[in-house]
N, C-alpha and C. Protein backbone atom coordinates (compact mmCIF):
# COMPACT_ATOMS: atom_id res chain seq x y z
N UNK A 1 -65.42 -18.42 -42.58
CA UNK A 1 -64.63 -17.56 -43.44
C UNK A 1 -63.16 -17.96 -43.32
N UNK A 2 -62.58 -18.21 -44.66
CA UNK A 2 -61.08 -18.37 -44.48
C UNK A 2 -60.15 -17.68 -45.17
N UNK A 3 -58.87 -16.78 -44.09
CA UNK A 3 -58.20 -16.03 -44.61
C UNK A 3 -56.95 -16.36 -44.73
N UNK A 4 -56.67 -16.39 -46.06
CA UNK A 4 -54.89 -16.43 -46.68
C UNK A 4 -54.08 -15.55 -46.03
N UNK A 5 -52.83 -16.07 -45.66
CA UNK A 5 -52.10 -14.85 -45.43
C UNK A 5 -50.73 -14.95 -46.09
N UNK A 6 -50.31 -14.34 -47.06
CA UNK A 6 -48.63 -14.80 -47.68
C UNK A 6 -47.69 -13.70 -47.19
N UNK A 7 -46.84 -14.48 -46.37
CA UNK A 7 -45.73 -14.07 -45.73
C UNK A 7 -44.56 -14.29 -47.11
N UNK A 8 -44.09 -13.52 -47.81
CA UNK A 8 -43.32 -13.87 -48.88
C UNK A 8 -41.33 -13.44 -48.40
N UNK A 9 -40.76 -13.99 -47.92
CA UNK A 9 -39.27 -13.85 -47.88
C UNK A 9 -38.35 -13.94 -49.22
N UNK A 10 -39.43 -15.02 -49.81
CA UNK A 10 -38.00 -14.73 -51.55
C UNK A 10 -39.22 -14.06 -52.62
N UNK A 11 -39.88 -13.64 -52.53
CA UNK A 11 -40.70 -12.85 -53.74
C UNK A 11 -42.21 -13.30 -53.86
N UNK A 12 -42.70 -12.73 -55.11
CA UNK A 12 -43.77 -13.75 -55.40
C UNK A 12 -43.86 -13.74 -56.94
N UNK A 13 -44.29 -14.74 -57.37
CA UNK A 13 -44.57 -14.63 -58.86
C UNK A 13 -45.56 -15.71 -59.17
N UNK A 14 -46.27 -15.53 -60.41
CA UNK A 14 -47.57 -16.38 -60.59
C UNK A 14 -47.44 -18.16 -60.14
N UNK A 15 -45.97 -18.70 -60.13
CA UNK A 15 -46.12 -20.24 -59.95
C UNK A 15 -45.63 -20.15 -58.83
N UNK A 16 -45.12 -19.18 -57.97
CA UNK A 16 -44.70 -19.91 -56.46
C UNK A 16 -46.15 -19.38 -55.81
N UNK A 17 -46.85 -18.65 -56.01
CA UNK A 17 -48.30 -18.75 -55.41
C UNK A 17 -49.41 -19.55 -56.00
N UNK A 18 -49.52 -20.62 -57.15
CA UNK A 18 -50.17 -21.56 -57.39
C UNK A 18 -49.94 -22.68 -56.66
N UNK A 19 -48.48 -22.82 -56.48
CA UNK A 19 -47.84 -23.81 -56.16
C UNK A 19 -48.03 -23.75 -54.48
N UNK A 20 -47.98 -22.62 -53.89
CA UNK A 20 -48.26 -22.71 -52.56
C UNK A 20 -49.59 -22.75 -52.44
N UNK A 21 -50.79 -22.66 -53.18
CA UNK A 21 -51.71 -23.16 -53.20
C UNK A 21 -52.57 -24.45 -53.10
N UNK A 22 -51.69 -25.24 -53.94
CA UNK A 22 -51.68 -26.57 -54.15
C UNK A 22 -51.01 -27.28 -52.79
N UNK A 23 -49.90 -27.19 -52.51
CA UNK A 23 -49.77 -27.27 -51.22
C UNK A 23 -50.13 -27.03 -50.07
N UNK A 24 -50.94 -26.15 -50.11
CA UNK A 24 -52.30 -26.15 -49.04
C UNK A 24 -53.35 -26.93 -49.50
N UNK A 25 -53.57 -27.57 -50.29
CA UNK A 25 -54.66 -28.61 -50.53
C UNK A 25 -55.23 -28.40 -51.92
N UNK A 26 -55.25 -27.62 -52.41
CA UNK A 26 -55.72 -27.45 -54.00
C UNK A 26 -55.71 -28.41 -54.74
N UNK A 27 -56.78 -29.69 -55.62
CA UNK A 27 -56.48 -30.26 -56.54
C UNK A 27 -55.71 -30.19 -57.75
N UNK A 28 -54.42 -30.41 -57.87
CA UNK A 28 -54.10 -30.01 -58.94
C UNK A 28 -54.38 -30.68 -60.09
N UNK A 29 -55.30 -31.80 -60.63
CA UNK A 29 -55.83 -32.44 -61.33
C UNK A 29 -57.33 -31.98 -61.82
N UNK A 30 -57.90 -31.09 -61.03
CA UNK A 30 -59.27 -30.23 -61.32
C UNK A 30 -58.52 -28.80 -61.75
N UNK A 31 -57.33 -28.46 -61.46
CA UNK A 31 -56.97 -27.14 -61.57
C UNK A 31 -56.63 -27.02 -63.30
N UNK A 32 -56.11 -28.32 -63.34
CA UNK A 32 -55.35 -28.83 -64.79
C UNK A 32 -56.74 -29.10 -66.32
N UNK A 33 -57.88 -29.75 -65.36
CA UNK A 33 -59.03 -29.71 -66.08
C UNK A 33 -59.50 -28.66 -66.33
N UNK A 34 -59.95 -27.78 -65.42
CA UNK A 34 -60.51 -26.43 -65.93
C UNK A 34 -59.89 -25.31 -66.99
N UNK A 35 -58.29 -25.64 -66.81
CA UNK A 35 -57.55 -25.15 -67.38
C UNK A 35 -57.74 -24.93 -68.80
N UNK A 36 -57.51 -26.18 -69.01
CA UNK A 36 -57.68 -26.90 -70.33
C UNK A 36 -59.15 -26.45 -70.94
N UNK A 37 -59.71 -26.21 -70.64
CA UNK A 37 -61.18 -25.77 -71.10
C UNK A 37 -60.80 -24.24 -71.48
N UNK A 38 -60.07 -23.34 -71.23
CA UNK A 38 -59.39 -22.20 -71.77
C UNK A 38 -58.73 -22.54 -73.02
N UNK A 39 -58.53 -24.06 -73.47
CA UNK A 39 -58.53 -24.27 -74.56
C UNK A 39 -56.58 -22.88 -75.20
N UNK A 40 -55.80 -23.12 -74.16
CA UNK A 40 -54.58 -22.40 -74.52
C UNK A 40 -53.69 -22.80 -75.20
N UNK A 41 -53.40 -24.07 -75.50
CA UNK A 41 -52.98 -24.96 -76.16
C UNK A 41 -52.22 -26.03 -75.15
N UNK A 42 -51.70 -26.98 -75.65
CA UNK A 42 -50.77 -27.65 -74.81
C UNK A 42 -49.96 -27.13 -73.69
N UNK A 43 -49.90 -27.49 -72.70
CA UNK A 43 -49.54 -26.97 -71.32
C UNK A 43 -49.49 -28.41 -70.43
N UNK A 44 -47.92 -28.55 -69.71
CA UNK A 44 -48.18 -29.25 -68.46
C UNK A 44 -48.22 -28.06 -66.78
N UNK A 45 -48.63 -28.94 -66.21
CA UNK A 45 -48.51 -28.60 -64.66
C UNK A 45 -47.40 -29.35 -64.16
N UNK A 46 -46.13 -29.28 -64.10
CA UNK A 46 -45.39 -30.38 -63.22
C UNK A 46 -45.32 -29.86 -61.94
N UNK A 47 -45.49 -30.84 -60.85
CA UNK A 47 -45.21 -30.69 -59.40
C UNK A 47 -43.85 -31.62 -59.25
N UNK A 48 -43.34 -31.08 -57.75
CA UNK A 48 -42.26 -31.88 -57.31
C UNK A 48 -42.16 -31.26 -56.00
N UNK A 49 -41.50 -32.32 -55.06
CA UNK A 49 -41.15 -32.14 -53.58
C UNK A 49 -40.07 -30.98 -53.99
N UNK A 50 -39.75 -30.55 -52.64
CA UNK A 50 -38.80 -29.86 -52.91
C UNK A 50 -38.13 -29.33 -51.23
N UNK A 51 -37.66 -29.14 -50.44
CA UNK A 51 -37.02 -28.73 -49.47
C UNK A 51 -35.93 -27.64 -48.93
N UNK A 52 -36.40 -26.93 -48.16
CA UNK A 52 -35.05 -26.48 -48.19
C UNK A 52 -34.46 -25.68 -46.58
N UNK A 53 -33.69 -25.93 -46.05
CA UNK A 53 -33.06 -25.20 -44.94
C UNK A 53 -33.93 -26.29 -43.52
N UNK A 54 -34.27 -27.50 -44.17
CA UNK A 54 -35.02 -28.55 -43.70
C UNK A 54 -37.03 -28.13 -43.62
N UNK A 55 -37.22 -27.26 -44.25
CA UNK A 55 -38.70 -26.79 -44.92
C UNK A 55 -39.14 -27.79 -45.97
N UNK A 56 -40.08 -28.55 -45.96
CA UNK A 56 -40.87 -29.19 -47.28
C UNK A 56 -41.78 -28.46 -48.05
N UNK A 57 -41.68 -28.57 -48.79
CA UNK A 57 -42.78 -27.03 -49.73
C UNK A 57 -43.00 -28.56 -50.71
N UNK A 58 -43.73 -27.53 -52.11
CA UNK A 58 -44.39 -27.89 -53.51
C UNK A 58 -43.54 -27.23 -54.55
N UNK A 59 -42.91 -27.44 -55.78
CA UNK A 59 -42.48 -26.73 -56.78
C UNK A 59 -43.41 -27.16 -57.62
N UNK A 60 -44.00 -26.10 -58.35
CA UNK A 60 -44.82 -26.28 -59.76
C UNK A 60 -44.18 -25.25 -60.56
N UNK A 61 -43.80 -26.48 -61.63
CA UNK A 61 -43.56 -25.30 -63.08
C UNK A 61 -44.82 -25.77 -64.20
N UNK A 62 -44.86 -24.93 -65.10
CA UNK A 62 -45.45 -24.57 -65.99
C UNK A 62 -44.82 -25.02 -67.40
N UNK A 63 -45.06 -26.00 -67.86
CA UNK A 63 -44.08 -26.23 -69.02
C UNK A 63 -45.23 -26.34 -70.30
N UNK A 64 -44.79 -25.88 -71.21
CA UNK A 64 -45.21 -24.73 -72.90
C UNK A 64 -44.37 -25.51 -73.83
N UNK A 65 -45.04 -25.13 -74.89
CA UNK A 65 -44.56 -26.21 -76.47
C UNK A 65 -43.81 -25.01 -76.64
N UNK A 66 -42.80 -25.35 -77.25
CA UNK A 66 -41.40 -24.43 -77.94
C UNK A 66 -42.49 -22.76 -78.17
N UNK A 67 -41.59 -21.91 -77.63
CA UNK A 67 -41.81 -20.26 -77.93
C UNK A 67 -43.91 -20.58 -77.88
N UNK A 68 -44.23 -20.77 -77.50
CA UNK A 68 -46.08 -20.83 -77.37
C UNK A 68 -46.34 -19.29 -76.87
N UNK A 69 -46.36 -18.49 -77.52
CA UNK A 69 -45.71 -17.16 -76.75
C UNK A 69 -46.99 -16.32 -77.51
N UNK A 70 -48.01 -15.65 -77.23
CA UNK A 70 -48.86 -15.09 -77.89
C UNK A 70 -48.94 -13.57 -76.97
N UNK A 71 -48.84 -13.14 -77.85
CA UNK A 71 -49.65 -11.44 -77.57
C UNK A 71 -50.70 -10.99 -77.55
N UNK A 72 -51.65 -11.07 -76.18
CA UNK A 72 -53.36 -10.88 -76.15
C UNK A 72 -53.48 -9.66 -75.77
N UNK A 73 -54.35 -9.40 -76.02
CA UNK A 73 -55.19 -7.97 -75.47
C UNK A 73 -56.08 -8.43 -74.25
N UNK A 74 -56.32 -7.69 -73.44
CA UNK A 74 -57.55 -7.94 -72.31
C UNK A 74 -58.70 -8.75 -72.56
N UNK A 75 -59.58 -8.29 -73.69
CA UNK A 75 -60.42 -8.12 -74.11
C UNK A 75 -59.93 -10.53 -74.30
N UNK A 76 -59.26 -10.34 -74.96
CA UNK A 76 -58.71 -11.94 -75.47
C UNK A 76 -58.65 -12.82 -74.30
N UNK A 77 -58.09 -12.28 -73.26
CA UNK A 77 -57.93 -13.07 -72.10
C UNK A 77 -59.55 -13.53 -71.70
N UNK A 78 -60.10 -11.92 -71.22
CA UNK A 78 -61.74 -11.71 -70.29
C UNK A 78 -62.22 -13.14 -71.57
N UNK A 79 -61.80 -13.35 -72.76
CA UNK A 79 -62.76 -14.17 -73.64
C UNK A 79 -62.45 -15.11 -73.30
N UNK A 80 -61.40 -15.85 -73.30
CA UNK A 80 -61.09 -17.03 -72.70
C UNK A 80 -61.06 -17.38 -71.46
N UNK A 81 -61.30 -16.69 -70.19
CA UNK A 81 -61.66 -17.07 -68.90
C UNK A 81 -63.29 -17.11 -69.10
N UNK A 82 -64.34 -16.28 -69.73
CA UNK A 82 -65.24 -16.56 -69.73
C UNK A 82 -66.34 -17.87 -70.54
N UNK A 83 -65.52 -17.84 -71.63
CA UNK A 83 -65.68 -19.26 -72.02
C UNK A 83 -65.28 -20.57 -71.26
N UNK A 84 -64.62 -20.78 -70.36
CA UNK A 84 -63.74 -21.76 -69.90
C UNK A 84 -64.94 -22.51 -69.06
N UNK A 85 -64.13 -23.70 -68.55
CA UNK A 85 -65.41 -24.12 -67.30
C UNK A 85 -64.68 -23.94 -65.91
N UNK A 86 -64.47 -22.81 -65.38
CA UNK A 86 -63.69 -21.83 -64.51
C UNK A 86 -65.16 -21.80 -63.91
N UNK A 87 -64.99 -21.70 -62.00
CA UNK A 87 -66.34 -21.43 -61.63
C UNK A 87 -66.42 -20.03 -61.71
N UNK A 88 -67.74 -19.54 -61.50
CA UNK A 88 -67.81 -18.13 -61.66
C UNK A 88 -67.07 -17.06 -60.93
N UNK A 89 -66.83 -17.67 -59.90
CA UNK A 89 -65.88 -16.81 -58.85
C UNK A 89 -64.56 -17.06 -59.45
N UNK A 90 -63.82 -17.85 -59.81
CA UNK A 90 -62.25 -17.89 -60.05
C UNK A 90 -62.53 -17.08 -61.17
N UNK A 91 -63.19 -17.17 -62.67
CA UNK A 91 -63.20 -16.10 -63.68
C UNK A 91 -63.47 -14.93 -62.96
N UNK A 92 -64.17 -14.64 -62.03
CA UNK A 92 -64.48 -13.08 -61.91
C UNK A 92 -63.14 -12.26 -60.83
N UNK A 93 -62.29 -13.76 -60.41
CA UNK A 93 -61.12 -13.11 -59.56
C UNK A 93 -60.09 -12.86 -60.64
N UNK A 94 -59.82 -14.09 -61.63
CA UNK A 94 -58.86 -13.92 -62.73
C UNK A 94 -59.09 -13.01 -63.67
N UNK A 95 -60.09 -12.59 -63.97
CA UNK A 95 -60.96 -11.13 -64.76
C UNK A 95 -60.27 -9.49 -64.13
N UNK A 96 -60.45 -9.63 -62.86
CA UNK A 96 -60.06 -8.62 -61.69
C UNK A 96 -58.61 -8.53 -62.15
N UNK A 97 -57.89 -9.77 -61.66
CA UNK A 97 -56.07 -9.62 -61.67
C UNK A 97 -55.87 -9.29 -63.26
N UNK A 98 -56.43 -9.70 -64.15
CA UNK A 98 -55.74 -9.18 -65.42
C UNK A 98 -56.22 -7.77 -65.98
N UNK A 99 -57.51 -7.34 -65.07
CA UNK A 99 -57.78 -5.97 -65.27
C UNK A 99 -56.58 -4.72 -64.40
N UNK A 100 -56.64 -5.59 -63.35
CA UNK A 100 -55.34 -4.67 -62.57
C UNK A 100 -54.38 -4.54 -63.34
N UNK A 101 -53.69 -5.41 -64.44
CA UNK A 101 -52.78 -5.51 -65.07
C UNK A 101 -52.60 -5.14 -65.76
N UNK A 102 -53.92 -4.61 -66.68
CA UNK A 102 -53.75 -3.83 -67.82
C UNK A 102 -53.94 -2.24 -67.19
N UNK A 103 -54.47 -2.06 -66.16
CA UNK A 103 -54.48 -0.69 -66.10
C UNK A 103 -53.24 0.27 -65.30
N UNK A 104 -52.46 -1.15 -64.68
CA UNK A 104 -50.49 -0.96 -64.34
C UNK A 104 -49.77 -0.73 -65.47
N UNK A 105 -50.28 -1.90 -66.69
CA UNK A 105 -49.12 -1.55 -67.79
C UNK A 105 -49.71 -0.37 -68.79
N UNK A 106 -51.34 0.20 -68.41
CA UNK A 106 -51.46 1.15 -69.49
C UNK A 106 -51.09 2.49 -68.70
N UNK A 107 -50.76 2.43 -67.91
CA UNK A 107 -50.65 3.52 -67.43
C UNK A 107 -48.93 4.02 -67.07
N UNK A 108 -48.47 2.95 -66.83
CA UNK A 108 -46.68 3.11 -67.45
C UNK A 108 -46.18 2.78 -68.98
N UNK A 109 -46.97 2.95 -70.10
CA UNK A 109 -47.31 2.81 -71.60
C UNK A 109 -47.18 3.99 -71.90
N UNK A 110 -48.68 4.84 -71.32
CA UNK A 110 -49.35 6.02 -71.77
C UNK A 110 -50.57 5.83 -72.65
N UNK A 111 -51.18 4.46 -71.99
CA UNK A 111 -51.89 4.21 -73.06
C UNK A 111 -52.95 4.10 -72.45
N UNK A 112 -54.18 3.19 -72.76
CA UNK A 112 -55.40 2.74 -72.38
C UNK A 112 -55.68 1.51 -72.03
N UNK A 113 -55.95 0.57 -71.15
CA UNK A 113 -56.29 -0.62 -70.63
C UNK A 113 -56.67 -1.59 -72.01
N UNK A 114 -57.56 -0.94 -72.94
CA UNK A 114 -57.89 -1.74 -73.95
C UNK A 114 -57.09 -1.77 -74.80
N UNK A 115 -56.18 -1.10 -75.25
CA UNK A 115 -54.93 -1.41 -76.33
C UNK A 115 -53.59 -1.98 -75.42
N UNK A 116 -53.86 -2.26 -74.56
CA UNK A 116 -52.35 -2.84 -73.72
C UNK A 116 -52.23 -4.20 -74.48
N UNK A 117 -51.02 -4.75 -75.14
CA UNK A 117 -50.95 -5.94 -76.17
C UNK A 117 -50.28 -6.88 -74.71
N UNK A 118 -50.48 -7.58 -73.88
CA UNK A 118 -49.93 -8.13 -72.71
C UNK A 118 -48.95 -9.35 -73.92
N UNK A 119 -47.44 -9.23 -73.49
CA UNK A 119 -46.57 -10.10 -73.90
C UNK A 119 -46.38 -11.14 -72.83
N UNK A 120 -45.44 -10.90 -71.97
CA UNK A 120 -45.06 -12.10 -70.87
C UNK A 120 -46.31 -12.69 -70.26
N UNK A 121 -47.33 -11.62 -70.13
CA UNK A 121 -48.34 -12.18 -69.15
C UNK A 121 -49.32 -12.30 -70.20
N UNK A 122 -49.14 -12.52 -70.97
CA UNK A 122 -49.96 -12.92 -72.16
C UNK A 122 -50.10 -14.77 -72.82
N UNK A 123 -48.99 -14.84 -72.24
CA UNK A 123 -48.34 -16.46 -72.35
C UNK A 123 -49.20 -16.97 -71.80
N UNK A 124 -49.11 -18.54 -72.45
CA UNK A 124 -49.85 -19.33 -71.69
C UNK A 124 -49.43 -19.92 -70.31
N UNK A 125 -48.22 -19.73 -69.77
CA UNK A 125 -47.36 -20.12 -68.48
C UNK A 125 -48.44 -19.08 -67.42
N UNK A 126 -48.21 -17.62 -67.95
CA UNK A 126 -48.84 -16.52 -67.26
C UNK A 126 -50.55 -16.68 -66.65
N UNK A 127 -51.17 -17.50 -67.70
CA UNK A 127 -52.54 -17.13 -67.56
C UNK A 127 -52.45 -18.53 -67.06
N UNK A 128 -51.74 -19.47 -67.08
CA UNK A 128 -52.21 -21.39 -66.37
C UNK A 128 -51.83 -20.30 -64.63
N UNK A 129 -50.67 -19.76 -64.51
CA UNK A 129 -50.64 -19.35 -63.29
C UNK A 129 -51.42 -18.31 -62.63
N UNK A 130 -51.80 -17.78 -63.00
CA UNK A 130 -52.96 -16.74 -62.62
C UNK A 130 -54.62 -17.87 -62.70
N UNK A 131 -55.07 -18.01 -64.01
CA UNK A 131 -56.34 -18.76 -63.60
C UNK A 131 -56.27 -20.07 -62.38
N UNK A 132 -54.91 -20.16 -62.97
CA UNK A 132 -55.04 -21.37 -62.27
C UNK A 132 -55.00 -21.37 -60.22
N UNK A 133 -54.32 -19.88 -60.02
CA UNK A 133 -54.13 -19.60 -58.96
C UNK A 133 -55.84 -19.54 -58.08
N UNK A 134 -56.57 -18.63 -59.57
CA UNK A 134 -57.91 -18.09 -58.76
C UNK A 134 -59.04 -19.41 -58.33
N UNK A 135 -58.43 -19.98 -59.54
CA UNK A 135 -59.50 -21.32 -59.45
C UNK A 135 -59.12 -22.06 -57.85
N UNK A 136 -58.03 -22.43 -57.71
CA UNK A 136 -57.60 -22.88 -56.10
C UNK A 136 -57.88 -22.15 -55.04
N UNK A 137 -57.50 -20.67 -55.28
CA UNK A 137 -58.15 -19.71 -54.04
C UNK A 137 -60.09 -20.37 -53.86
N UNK A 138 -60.62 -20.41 -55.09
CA UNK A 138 -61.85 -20.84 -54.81
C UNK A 138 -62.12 -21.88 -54.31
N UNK A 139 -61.25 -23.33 -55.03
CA UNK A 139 -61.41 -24.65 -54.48
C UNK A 139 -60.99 -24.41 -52.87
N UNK A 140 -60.70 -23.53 -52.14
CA UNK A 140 -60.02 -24.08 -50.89
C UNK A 140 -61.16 -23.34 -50.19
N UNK A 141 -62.15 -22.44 -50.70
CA UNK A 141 -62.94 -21.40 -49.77
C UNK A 141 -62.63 -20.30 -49.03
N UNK A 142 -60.94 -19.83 -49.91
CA UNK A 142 -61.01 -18.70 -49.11
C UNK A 142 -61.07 -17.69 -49.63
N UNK A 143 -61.77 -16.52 -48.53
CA UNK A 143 -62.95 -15.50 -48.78
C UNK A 143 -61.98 -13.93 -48.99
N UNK A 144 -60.58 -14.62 -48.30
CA UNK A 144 -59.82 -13.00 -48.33
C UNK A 144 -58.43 -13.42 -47.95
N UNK A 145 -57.85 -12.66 -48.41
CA UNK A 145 -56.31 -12.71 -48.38
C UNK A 145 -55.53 -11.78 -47.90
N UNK A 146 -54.70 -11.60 -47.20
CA UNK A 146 -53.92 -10.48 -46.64
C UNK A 146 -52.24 -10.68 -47.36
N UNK A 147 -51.54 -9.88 -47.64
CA UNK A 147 -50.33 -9.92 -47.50
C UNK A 147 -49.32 -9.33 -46.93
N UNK A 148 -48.39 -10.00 -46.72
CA UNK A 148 -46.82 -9.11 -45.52
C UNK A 148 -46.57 -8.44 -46.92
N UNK A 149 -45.13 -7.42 -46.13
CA UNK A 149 -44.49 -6.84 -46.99
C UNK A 149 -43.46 -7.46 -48.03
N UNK A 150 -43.82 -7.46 -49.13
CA UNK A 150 -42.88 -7.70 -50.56
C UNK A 150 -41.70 -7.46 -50.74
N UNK A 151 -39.98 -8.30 -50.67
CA UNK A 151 -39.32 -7.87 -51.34
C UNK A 151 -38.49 -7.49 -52.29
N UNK A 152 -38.01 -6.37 -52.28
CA UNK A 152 -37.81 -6.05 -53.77
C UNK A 152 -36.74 -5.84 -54.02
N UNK A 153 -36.17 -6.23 -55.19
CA UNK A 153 -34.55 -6.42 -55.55
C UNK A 153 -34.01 -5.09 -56.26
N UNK A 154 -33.11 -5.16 -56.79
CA UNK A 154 -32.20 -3.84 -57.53
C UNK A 154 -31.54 -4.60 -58.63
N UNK A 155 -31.00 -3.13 -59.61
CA UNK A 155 -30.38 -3.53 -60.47
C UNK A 155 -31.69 -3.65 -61.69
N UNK A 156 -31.37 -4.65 -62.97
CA UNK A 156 -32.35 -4.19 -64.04
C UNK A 156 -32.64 -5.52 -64.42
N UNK A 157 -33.92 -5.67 -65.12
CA UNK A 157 -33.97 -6.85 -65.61
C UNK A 157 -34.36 -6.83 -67.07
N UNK A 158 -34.05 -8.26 -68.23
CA UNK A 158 -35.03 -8.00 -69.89
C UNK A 158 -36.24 -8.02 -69.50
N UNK A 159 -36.96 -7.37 -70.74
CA UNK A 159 -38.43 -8.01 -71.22
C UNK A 159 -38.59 -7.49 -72.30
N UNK A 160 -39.74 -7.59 -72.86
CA UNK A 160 -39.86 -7.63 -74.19
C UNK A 160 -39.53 -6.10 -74.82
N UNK A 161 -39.91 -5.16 -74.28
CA UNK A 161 -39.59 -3.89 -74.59
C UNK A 161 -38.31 -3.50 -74.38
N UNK A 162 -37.42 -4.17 -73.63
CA UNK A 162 -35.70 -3.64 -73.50
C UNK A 162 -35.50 -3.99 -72.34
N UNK A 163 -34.65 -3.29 -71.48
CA UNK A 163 -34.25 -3.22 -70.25
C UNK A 163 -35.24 -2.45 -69.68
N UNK A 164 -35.09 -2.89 -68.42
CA UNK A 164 -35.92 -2.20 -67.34
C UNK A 164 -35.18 -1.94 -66.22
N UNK A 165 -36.02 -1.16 -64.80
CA UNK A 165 -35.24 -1.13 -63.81
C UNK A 165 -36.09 -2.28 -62.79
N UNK A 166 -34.90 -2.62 -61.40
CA UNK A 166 -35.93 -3.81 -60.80
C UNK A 166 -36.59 -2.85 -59.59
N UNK A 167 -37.95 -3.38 -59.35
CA UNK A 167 -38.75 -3.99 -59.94
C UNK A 167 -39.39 -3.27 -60.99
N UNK A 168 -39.94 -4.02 -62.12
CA UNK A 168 -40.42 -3.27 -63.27
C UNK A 168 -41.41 -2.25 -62.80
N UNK A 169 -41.77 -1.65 -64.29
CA UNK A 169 -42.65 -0.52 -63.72
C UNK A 169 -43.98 -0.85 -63.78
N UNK A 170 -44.44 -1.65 -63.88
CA UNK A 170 -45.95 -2.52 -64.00
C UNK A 170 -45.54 -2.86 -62.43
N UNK A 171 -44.65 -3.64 -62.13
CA UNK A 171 -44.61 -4.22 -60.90
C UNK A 171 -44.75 -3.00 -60.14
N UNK A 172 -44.04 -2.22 -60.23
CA UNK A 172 -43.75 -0.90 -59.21
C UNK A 172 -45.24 -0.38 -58.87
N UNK A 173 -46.39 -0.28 -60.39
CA UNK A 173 -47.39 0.27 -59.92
C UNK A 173 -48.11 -0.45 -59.08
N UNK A 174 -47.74 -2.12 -59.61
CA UNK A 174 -49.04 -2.56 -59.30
C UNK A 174 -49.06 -2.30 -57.39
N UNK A 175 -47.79 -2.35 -57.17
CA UNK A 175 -47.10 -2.51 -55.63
C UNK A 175 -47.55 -0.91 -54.71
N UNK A 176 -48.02 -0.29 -55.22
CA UNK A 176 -48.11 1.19 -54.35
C UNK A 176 -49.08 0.78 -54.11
N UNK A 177 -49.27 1.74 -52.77
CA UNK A 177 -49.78 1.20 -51.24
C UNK A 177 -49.79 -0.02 -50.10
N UNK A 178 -48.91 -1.11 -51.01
CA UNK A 178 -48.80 -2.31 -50.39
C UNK A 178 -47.28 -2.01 -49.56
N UNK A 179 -47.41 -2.58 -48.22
CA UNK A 179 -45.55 -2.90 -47.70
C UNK A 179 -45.03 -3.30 -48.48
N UNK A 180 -43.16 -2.86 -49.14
CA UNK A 180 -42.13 -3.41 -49.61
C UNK A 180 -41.16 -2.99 -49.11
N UNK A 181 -40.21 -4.06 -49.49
CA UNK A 181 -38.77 -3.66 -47.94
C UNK A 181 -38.09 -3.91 -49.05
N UNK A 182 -36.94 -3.21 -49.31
CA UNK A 182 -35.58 -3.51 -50.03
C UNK A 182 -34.95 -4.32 -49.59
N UNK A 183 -34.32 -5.36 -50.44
CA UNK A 183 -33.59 -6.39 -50.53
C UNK A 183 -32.27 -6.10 -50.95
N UNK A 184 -31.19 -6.56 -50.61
CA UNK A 184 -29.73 -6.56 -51.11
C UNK A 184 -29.63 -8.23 -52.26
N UNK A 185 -30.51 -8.07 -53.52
CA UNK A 185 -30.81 -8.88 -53.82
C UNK A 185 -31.06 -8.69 -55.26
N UNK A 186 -29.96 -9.03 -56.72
CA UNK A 186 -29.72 -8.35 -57.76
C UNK A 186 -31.07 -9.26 -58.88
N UNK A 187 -31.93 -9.34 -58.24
CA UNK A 187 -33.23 -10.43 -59.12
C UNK A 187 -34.33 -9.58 -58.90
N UNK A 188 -35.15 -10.27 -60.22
CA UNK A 188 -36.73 -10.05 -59.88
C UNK A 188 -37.25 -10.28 -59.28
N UNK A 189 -37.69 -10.50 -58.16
CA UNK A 189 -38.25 -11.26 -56.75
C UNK A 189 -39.98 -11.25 -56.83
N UNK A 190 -39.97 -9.83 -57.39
CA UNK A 190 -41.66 -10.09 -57.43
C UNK A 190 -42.06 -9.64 -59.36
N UNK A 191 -43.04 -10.36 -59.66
CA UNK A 191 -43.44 -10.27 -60.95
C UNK A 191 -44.26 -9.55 -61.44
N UNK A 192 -44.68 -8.97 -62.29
CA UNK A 192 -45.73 -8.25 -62.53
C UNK A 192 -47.33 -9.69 -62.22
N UNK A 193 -47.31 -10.68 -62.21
CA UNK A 193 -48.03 -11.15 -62.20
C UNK A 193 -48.52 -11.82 -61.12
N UNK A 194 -47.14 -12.14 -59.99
CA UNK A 194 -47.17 -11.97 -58.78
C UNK A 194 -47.83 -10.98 -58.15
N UNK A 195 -47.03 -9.44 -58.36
CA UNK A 195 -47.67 -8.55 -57.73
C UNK A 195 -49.27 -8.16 -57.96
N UNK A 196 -49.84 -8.64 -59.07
CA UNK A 196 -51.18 -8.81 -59.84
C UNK A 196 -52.05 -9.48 -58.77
């Protein structure tokens, strides 16, 4: 049995936990294939070294054809992870995180899980980092994950609906019952898709 454990000091969000994935050993060339079978449209994976405070890490960004920006419903996503060639376990983990997600943002909405229209995490950046996260949790065999405490910044951030406060309120839900420590730190640190 092998257990993850993310100690997070600057946040988390869907590509610095793919990316620390991959850097624990994850193919990112099978991650990029399966992907693509979600059929999202054009999408790279770029990796790069990266260092810092004399630490070697992984940077992966997510790079999208001009505004590739779609507004799905649940229901759109669950269709395209289940069509994909995703093994059954990464769809049924990436199924899970975007169900958590709709029932964080329907419930700071006022709405219902099935009419939640997901914008940011609706993108194709959002869902390469999320499937792509679950698919690696699977390629590596591990069975469970623990996390330290999250932290969390101040002050407000955009999104598609206006201003917000930090951390958003999707983030905020998704985050109750988990450790978070306040930060003297005027950013988003953790994402709704991170915290997902």
């Amino acid at each position: 049995m092998k257990t993850l454990r993310f100690d997070s000091v600057g946040g988390a969000s869907g590509d610095m936990i793919l990316s620390s994935l991959v850097g624990l050993g994850a193919d990112p060339d099978k991650i990029r294939s399966q992907l693509a079978s979600m059929h999202l449209g054009p999408f790279k994976i770029v990796l790069s070294k990266t260092s810092d405070r004399g630490f070697a890490g992984t940077k992966l960004v997510v790079k999208i054809g001009k505004h590739h920006h779609h507004e799905r419903r649940l229901s759109d996503i669950l269709t395209l992870l289940r069509r994909s060639s995703l093994s059954q376990r990464a769809k049924s983990l990436a199924s899970a995180v975007f169900a958590n997600l709709a029932v964080a943002e329907a419930k700071v909405h006022g709405t219902t899980p099935a009419k939640i229209h997901f914008h940011e995490v609706g993108a194709v950046d959002s869902i390469v980092d999320i499937a792509g996260s679950c698919a690696a949790i699977d390629m590596l065999g591990i069975s469970a994950v623990h996390i330290g405490p999250l932290p969390a910044g101040y002050g407000t951030i955009k999104g598609h609906h206006g201003v917000f406060p930090n951390p958003a309120p999707a983030t905020a839900e998704l985050l109750k019952g988990h450790d978070v420590e306040q930060v003297d730190e005027p950013f988003e640190l953790v994402t709704p898709t991170g915290a997902a």
